[in-house]
Protein backbone atom coordinates (compact mmCIF):
# COMPACT_ATOMS: atom_id res chain seq x y z
CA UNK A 1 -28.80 13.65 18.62
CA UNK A 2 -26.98 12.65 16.13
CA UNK A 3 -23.54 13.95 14.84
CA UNK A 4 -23.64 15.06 11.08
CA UNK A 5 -19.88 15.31 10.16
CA UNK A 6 -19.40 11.82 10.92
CA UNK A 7 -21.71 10.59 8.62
CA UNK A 8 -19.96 10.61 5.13
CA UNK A 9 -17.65 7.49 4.51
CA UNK A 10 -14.57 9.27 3.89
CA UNK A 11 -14.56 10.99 7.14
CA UNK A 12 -15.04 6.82 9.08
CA UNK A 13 -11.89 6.04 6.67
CA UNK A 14 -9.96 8.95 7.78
CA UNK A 15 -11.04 8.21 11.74
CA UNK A 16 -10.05 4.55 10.98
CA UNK A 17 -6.76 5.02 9.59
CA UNK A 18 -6.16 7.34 12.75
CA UNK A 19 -7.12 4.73 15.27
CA UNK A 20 -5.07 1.92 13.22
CA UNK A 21 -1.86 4.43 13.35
CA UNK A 22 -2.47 5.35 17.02
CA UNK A 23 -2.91 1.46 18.22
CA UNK A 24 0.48 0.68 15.90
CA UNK A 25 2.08 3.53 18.05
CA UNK A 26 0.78 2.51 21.24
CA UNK A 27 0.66 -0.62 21.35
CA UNK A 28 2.33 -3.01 18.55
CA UNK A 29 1.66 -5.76 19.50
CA UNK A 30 -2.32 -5.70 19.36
CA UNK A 31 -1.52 -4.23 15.69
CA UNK A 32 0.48 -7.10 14.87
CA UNK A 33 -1.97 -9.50 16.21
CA UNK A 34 -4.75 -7.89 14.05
CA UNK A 35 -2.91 -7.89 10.62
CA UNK A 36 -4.72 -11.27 9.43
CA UNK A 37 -7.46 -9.23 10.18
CA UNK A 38 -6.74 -6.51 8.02
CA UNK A 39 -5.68 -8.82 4.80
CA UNK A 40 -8.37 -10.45 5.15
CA UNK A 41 -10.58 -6.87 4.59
CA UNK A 42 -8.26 -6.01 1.70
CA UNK A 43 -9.03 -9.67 0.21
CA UNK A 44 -12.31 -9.41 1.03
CA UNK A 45 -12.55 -5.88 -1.18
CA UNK A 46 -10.42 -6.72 -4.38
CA UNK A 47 -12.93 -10.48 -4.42
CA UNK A 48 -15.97 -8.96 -5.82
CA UNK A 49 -14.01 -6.65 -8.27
CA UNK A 50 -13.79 -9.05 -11.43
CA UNK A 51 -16.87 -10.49 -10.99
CA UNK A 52 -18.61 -6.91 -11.21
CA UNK A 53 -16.44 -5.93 -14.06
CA UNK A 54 -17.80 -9.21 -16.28
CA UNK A 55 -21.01 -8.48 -15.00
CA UNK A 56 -21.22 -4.72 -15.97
CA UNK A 57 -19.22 -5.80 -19.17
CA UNK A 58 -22.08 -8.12 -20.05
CA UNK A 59 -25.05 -6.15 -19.41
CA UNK A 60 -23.87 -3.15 -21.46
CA UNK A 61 -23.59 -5.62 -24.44
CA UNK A 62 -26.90 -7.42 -23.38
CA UNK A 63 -28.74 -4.30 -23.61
CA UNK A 64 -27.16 -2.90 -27.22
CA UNK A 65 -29.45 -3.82 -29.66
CA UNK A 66 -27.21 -3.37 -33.07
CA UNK A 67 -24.92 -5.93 -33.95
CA UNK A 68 -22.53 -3.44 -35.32
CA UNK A 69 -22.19 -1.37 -32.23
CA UNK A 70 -21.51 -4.11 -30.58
CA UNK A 71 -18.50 -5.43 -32.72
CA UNK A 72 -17.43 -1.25 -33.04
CA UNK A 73 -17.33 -1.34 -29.10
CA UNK A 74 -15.26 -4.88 -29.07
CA UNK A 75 -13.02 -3.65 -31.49
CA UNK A 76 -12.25 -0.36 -29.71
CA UNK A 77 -12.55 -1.62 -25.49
CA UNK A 78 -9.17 -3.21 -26.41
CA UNK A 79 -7.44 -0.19 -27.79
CA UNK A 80 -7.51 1.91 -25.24
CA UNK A 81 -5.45 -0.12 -22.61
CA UNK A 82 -2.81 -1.10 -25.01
CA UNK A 83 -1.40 2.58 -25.85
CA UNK A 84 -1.42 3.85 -22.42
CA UNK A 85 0.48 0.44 -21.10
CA UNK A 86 2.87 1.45 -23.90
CA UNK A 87 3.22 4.56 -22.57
CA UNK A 88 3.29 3.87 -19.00
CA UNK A 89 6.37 1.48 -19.84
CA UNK A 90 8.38 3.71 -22.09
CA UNK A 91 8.23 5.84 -19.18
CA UNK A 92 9.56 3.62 -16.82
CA UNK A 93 6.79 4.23 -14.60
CA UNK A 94 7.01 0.42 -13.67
CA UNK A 95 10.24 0.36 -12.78
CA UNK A 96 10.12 3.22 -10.27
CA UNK A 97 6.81 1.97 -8.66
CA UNK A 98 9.21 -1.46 -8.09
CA UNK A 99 11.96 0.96 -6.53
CA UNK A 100 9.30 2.93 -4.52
CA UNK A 101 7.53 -0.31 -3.37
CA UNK A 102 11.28 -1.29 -2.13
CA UNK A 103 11.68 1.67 -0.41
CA UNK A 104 8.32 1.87 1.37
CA UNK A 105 9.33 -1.65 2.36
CA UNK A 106 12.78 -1.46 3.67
CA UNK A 107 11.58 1.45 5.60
CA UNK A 108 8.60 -0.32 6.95
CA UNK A 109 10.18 -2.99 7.65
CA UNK A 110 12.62 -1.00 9.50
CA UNK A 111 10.08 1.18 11.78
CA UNK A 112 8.46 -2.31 12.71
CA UNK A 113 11.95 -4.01 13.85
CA UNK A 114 12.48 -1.09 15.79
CA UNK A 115 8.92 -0.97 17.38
CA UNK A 116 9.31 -4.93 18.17
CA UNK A 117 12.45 -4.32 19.90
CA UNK A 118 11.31 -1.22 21.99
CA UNK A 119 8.63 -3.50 23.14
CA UNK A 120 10.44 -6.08 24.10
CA UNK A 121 13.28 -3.98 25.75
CA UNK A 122 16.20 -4.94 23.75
CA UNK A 123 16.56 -1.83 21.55
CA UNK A 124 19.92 -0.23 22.60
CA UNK A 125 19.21 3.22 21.55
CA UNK A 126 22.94 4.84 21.81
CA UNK A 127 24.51 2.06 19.62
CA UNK A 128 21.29 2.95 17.28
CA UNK A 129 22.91 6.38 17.47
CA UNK A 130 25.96 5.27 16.72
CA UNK A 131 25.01 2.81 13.84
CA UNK A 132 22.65 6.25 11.73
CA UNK A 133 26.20 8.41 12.82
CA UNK A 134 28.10 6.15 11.46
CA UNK A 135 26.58 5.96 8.27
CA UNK A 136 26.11 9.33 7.95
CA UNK A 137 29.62 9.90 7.87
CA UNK A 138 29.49 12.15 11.49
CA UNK A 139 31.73 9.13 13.10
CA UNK A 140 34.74 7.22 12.61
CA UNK A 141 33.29 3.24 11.87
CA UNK A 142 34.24 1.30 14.69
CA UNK A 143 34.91 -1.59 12.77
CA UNK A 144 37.59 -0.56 10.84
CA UNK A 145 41.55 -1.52 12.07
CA UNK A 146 43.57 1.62 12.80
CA UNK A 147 46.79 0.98 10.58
């Protein structure tokens, strides 16, 4: 028998992302063993993407038969990147994918020091405590001189 709901590809990506977070959470170092692993998928999905774009780029021109649609089409493929890149950079939608790319890293980066050192038992959770009071402004800094 089988089971329908599990058939459609979205619902294996959701399960998969699931079992990726749970074995980060559970146990970090198999995740960090298997990151090759996953760049290697990711490399392995963006190689056929130019290759198909040519391809699909060709045979649409292959199979026009009037000269002048073609040239009409090659004039206009251009134009429509061109505008919306303008756009897209007037906006500054660049720059804050940079600053939200920083974030995301500084916190992951972060959450993954924290999990290596809970592993390895040398995470001193009440200084932790300390340091995120601290910075909030809840405690006096311990490293400054009283005067």
């Amino acid at each position: 028998m089988r089971v329908s709901w599990l058939r459609p590809l979205y619902v294996q990506v959701i399960i998969g992302i699931m079992v990726d977070a749970g074995m980060g959470l559970l146990w970090p170092g198999i995740a960090v063993t298997l990151h090759p692993m996953a760049d290697g998928f990711i490399k392995l999905i963006k190689m056929p993407l130019a290759p198909v774009s040519f391809a699909t780029v060709v045979l649409v021109t292959a199979k026009m038969c009037d000269i002048k649609e073609v040239g009409r089409i090659g004039v206009r493929a251009p134009g429509w990147p061109s505008p919306l890149a303008a756009t897209v950079l007037l906006l500054g939608v660049d720059r804050f994918m940079n600053d939200a790319c920083a974030v995301v890293n500084l916190i992951g980066n972060s959450l993954a020091t924290i999990a290596v050192a809970r592993r390895d038992n040398a995470l001193d959770l009440d200084r932790l405590r300390q340091a995120i009071a601290e910075q909030r402004g809840e405690l006096p800094s311990s490293n400054t001189a009283d005067v």
